[in-house]
N, C-alpha and C. Protein backbone atom coordinates (compact mmCIF):
# COMPACT_ATOMS: atom_id res chain seq x y z
N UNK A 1 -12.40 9.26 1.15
CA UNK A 1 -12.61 10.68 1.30
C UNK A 1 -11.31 11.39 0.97
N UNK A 2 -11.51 12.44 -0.04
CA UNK A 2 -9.94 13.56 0.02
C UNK A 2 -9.44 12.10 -1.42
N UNK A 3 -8.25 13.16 -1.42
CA UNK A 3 -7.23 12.57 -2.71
C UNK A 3 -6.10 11.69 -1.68
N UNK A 4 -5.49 10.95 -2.21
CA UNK A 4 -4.59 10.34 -1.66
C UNK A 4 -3.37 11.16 -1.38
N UNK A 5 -3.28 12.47 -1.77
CA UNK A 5 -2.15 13.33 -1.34
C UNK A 5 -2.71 13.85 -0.25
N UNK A 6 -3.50 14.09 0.34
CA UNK A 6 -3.90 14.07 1.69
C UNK A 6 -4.24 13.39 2.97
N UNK A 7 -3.68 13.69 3.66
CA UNK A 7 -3.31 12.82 4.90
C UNK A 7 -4.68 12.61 5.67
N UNK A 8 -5.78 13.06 5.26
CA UNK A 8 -7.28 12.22 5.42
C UNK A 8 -7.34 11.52 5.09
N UNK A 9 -6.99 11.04 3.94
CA UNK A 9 -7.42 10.29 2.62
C UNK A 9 -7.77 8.92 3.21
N UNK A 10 -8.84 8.71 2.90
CA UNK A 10 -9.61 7.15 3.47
C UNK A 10 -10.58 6.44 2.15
N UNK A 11 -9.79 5.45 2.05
CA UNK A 11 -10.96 4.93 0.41
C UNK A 11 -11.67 3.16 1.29
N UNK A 12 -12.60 2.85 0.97
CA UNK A 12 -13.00 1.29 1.38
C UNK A 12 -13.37 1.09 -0.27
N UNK A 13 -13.13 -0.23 -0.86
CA UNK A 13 -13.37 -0.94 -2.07
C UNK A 13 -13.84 -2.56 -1.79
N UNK A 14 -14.80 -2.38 -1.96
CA UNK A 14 -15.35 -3.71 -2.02
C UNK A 14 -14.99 -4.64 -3.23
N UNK A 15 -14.12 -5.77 -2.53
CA UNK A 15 -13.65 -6.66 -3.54
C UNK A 15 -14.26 -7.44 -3.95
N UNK A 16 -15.07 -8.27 -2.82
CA UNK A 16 -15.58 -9.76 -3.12
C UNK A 16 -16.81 -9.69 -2.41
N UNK A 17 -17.92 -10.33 -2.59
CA UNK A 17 -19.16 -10.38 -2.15
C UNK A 17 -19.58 -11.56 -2.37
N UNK A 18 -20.23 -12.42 -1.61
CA UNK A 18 -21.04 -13.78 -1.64
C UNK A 18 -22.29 -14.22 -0.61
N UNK A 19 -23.25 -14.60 -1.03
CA UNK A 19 -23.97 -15.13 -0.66
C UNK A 19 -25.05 -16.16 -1.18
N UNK A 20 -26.01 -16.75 -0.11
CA UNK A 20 -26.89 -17.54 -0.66
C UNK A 20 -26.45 -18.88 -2.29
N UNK A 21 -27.06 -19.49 -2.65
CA UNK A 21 -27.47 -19.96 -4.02
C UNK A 21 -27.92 -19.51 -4.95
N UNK A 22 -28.13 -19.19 -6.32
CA UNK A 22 -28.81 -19.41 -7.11
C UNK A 22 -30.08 -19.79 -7.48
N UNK A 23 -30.91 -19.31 -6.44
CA UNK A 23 -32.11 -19.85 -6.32
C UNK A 23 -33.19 -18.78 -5.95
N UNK A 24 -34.67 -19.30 -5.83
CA UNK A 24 -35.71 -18.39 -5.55
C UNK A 24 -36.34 -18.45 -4.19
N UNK A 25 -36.21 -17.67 -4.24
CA UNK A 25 -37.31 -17.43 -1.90
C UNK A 25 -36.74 -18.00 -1.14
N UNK A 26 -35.45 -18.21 -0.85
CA UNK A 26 -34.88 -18.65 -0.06
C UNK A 26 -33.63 -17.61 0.47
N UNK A 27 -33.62 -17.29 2.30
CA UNK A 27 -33.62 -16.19 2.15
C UNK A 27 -31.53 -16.75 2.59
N UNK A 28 -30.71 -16.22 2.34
CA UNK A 28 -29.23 -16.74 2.55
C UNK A 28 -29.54 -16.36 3.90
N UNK A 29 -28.25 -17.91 4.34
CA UNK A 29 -28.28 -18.12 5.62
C UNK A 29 -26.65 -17.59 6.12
N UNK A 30 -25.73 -17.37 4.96
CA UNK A 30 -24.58 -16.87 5.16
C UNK A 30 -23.80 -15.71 4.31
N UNK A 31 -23.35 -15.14 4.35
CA UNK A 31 -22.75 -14.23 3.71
C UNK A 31 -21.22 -13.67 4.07
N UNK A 32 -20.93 -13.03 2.85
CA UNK A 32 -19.60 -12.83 3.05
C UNK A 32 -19.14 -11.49 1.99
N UNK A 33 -18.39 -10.27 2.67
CA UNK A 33 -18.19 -9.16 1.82
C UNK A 33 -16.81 -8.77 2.66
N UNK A 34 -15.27 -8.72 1.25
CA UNK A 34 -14.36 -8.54 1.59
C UNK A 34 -14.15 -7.19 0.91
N UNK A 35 -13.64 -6.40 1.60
CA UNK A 35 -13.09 -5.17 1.15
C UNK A 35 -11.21 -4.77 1.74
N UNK A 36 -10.98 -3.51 0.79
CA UNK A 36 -9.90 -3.26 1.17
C UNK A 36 -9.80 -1.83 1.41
N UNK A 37 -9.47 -1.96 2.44
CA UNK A 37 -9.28 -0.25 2.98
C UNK A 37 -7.94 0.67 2.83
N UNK A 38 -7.87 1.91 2.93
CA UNK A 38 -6.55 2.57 2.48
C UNK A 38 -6.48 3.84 2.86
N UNK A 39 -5.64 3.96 3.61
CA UNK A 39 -5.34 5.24 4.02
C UNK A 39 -3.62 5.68 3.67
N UNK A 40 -3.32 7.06 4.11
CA UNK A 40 -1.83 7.31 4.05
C UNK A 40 -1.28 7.17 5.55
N UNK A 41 -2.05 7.00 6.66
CA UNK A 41 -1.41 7.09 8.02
C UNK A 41 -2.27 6.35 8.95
N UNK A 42 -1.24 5.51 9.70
CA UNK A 42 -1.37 4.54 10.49
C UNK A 42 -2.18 4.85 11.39
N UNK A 43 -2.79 6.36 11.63
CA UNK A 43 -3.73 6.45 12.77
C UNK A 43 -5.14 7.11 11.92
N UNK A 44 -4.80 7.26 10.75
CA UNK A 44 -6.10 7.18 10.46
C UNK A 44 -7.03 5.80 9.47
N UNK A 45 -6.00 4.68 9.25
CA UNK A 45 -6.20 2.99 9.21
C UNK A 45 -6.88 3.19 10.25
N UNK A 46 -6.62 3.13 11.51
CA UNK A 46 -7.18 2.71 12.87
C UNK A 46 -8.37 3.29 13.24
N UNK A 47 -8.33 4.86 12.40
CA UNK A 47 -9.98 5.27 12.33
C UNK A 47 -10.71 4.58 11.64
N UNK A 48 -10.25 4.06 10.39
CA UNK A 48 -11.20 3.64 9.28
C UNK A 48 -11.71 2.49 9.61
N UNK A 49 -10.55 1.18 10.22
CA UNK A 49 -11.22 0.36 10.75
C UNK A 49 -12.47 0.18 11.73
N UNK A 50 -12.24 1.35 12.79
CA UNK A 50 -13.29 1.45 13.43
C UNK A 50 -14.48 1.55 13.19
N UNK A 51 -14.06 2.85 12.17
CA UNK A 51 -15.48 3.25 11.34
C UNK A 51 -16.37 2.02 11.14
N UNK A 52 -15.71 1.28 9.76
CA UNK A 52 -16.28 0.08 9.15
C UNK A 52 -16.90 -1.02 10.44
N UNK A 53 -16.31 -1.15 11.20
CA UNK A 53 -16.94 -2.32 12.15
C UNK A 53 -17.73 -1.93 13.13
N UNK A 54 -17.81 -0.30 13.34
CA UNK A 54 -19.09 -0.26 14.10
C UNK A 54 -20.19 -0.03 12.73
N UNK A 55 -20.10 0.39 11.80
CA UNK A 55 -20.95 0.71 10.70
C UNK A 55 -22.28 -0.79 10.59
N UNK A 56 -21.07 -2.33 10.33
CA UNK A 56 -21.37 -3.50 10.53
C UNK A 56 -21.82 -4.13 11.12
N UNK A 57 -21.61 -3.39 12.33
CA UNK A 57 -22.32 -3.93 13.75
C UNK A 57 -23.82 -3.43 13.82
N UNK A 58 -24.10 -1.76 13.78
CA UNK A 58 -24.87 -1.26 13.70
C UNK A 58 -26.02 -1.86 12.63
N UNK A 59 -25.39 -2.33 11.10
CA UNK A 59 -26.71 -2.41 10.59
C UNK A 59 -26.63 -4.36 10.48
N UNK A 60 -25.45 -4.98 11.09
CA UNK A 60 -25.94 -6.51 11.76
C UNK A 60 -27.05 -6.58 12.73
N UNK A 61 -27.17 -5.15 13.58
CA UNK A 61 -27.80 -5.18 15.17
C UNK A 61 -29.39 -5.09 14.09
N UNK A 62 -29.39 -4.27 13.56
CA UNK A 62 -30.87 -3.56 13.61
C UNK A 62 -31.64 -5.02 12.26
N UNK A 63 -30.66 -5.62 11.89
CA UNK A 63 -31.39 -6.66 11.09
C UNK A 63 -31.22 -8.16 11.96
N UNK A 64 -31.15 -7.90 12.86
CA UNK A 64 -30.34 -8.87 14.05
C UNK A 64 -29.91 -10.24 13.36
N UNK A 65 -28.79 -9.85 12.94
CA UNK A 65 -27.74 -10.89 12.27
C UNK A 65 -26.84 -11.27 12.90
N UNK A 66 -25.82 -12.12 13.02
CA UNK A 66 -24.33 -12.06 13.38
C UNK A 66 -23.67 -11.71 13.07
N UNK A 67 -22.26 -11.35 13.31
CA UNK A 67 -21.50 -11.05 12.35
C UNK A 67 -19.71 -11.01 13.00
N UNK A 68 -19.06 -10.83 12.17
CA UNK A 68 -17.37 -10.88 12.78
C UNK A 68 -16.92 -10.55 11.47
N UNK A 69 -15.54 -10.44 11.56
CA UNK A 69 -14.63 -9.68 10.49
C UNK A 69 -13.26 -10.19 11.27
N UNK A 70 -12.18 -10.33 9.70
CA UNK A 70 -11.13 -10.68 10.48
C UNK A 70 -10.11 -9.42 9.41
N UNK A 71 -8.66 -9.68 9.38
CA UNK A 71 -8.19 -8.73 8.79
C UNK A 71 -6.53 -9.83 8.36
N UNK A 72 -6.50 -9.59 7.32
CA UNK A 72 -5.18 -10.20 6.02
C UNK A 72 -4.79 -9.20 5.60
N UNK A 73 -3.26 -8.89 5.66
CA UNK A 73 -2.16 -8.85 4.80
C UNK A 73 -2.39 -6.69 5.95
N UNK A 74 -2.52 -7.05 6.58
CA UNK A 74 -2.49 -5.32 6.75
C UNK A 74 -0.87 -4.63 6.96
N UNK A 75 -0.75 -3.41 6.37
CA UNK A 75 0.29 -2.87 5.69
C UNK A 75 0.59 -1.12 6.32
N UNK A 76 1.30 -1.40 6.78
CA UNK A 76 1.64 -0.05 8.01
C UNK A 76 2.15 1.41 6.93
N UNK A 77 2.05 2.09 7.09
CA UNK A 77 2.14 3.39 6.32
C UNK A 77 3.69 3.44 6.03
N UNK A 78 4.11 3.42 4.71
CA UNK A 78 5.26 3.86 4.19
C UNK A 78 5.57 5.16 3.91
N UNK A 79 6.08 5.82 5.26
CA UNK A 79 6.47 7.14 5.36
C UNK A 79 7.90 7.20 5.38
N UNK A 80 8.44 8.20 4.11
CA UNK A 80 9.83 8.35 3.72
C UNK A 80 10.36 9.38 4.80
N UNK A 81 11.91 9.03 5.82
CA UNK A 81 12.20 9.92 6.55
C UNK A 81 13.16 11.02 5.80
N UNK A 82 13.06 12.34 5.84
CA UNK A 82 13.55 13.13 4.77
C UNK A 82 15.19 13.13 4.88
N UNK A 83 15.93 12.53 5.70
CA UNK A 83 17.21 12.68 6.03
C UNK A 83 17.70 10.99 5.00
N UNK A 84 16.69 10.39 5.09
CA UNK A 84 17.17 9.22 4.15
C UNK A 84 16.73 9.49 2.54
N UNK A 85 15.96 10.32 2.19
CA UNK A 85 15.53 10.82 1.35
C UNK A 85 16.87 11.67 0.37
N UNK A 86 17.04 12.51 1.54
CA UNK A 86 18.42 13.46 0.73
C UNK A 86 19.62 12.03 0.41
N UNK A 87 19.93 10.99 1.54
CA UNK A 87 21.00 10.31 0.87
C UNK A 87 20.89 9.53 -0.24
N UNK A 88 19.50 9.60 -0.37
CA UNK A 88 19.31 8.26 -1.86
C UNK A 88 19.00 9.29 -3.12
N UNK A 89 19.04 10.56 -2.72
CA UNK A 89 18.93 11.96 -4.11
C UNK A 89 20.51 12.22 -4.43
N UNK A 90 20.95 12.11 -3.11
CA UNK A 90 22.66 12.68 -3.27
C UNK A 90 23.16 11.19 -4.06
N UNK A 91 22.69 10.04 -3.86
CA UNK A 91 23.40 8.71 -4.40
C UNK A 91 22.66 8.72 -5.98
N UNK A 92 21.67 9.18 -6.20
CA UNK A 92 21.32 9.38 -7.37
C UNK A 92 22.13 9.96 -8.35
N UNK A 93 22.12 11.28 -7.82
CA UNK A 93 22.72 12.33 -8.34
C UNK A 93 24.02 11.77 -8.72
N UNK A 94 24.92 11.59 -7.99
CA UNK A 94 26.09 11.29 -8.33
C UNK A 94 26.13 10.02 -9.06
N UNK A 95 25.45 9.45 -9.02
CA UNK A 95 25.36 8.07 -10.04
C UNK A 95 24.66 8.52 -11.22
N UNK A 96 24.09 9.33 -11.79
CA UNK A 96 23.38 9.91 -12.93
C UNK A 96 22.29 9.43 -12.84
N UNK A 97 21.60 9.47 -12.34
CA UNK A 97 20.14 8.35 -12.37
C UNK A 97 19.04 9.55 -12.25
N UNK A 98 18.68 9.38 -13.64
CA UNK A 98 17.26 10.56 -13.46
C UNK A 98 16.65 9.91 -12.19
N UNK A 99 15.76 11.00 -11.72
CA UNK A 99 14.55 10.67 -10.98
C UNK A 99 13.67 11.72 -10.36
N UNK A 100 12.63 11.42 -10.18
CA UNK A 100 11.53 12.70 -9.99
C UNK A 100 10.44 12.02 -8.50
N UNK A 101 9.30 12.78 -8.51
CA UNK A 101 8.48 12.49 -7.77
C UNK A 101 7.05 12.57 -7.86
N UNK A 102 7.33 12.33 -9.58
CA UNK A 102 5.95 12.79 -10.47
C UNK A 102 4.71 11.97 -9.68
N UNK A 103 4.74 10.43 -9.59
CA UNK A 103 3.23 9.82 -9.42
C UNK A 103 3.42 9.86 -8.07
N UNK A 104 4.17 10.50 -7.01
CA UNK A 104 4.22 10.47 -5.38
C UNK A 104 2.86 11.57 -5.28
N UNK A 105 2.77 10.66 -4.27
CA UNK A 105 2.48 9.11 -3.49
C UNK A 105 1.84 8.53 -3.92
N UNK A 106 1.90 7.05 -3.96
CA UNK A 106 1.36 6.41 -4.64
C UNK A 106 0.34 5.75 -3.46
N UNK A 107 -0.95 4.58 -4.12
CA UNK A 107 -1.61 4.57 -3.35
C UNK A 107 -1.57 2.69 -3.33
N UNK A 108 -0.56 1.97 -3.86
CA UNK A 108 0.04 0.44 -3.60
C UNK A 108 0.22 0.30 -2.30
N UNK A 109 -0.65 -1.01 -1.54
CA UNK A 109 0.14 -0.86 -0.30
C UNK A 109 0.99 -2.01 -0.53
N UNK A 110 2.02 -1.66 0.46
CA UNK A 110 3.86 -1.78 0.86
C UNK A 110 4.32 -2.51 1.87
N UNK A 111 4.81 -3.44 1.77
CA UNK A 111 5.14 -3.87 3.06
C UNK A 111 6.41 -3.12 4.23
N UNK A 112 6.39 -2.29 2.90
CA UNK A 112 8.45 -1.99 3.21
C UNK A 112 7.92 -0.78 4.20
N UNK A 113 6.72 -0.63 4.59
CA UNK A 113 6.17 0.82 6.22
C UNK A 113 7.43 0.23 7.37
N UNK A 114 7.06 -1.68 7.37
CA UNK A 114 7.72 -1.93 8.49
C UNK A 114 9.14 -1.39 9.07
N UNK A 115 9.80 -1.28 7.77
CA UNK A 115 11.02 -0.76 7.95
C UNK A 115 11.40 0.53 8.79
N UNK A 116 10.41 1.41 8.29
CA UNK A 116 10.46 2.89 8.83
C UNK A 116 10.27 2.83 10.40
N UNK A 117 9.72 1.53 11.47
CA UNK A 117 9.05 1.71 12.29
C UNK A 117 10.68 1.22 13.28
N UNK A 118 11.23 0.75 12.67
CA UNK A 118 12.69 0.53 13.21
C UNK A 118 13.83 1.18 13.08
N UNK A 119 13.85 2.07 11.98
CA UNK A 119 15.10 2.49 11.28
C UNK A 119 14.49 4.07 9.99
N UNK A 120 15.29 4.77 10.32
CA UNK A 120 15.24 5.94 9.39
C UNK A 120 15.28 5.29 7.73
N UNK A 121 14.06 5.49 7.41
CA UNK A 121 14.21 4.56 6.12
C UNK A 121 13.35 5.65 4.57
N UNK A 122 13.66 5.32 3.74
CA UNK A 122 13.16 5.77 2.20
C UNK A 122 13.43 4.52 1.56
N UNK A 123 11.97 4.38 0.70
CA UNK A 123 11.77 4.14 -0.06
C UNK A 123 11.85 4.77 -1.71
N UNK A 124 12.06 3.73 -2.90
CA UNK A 124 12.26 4.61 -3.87
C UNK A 124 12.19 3.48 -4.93
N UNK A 125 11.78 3.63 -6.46
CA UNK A 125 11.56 2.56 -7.13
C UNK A 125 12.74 2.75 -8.52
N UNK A 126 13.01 1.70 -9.23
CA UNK A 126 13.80 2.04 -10.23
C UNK A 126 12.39 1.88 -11.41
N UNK A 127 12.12 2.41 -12.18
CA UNK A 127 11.23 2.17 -13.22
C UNK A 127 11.72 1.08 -14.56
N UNK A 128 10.87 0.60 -14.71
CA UNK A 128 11.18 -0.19 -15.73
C UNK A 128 10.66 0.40 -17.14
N UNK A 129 10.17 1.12 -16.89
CA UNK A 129 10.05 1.85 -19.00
C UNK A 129 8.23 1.67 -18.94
N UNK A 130 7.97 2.68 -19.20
CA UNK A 130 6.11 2.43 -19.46
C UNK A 130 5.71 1.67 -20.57
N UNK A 131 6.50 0.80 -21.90
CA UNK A 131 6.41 -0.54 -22.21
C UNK A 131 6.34 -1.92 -21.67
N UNK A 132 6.90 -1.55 -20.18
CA UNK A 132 7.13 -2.99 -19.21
C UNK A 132 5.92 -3.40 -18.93
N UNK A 133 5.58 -4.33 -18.50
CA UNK A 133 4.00 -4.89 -18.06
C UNK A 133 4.32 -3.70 -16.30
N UNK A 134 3.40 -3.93 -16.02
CA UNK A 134 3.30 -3.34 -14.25
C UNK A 134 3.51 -4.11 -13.32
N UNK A 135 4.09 -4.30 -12.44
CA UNK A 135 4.56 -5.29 -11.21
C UNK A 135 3.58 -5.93 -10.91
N UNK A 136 2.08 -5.95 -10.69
CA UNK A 136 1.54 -6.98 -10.53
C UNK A 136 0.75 -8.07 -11.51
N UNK A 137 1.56 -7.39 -12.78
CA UNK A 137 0.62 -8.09 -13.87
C UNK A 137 1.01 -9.59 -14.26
N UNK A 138 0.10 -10.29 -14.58
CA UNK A 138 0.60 -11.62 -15.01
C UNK A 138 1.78 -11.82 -16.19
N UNK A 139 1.76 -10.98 -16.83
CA UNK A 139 3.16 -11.50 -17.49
C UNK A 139 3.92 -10.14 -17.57
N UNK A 140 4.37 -9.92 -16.00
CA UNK A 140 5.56 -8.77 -15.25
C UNK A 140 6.76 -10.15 -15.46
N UNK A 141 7.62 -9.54 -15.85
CA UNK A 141 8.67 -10.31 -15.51
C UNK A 141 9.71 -9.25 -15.10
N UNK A 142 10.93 -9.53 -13.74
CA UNK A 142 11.79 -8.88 -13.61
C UNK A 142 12.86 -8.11 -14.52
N UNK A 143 13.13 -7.05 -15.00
CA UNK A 143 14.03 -6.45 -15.75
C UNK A 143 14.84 -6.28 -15.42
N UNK A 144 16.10 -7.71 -15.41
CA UNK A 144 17.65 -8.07 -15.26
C UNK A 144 18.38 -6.66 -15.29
N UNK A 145 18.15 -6.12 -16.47
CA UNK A 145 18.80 -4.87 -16.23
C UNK A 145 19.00 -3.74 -15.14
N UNK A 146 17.98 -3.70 -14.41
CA UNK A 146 18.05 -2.82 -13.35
C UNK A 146 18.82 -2.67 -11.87
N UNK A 147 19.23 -4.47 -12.18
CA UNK A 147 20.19 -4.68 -11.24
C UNK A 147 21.02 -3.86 -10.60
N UNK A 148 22.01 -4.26 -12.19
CA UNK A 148 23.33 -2.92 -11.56
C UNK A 148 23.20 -1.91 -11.33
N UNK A 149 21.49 -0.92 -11.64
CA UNK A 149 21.44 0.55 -11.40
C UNK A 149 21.39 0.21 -10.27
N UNK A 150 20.63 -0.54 -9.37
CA UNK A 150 19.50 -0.55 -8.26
C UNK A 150 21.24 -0.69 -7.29
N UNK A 151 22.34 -1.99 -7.47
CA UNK A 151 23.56 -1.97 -6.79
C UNK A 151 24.17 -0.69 -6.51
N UNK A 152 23.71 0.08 -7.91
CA UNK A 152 25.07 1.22 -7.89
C UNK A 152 25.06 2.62 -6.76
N UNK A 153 23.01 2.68 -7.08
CA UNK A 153 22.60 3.45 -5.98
C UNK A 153 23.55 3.01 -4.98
N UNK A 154 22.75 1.65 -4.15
CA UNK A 154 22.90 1.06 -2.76
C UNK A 154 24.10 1.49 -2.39
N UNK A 155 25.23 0.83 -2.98
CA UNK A 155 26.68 1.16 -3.18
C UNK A 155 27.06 2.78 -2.95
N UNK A 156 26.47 3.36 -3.60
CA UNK A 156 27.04 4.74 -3.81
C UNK A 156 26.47 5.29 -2.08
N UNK A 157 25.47 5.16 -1.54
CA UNK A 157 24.33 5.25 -0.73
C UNK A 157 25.47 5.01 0.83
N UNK A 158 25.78 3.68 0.66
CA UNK A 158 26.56 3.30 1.85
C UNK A 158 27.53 3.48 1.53
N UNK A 159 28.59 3.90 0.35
CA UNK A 159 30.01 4.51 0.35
C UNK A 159 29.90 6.08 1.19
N UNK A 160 28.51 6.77 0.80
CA UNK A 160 28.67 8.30 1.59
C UNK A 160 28.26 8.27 2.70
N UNK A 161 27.49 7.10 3.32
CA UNK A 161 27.59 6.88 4.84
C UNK A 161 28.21 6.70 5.24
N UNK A 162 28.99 5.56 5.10
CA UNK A 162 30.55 5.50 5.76
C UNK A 162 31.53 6.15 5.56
N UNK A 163 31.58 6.94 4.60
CA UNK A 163 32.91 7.77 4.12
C UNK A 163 33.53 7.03 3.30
């Protein structure tokens, strides 16, 4: 529901689906449907989940099925704090490093939420050139080059924290 620039924003995608054999009049005795859910905020994940498992329950009950659900790889909301935000624009800046906020927010989930839940944290990506394959593609390979930008930030980042 809503665009992903909105803090409603709730999508479910059904990935995988299985059941039964290959066969005729025989009615499956098991089944299986994985989806992936997505929101921008950790309390409205916790709606969506709900949603979905009473939804499941409800139409398990009325066809009186069984049913359970478990949950893999779940990924806490990567919210940039704006005070870490200005130090990685100011470490930009002074390092020359274009950068914008054209495809923000993006809708990849992140592991790097955890961070924010401990520590004033931003996130931020170095791009590799829209010739590069895309980070999850089978033949992504790391671009060596970005190293020293990605150091120089960091560097520049914790030289104006500490003084």
């Amino acid at each position: 529901r809503g665009t992903f620039a909105d803090d409603g924003f709730s999508m479910l995608t059904v990935t995988h689906a299985a059941m039964g054999e290959a066969v005729f009049g025989i009615s499956p005795a098991h089944a299986e449907v994985w989806a992936t859910l997505r929101t921008r905020r950790d309390e409205r994940m916790a709606n969506l989940c709900a949603a979905a498992e009473a939804l499941v329950a409800r139409i398990a009950g009325e066809h009186r099925l069984s049913v359970r659900w478990d949950y893999h790889e779940i990924f806490v909301a990567s919210v940039n704090a704006p005070d870490a935000v200005e130090h990685l624009r100011r470490a930009l800046d002074e390092e020359g490093v274009a950068h914008g906020e054209e495809a923000l927010p993006m809708r990849a989930s992140e592991d790097f939420g955890l961070f924010g839940h401990s520590a004033k944290s931003a996130m931020f990506f170095l791009g590799a050139g829209e010739r590069h394959p895309a980070l999850h593609n089978p033949d992504y390979d790391f671009p060596d080059d970005l190293i020293p930008i990605g150091s120089r930030i960091f560097m520049r980042t914790a030289r104006n924290l500490l003084g």
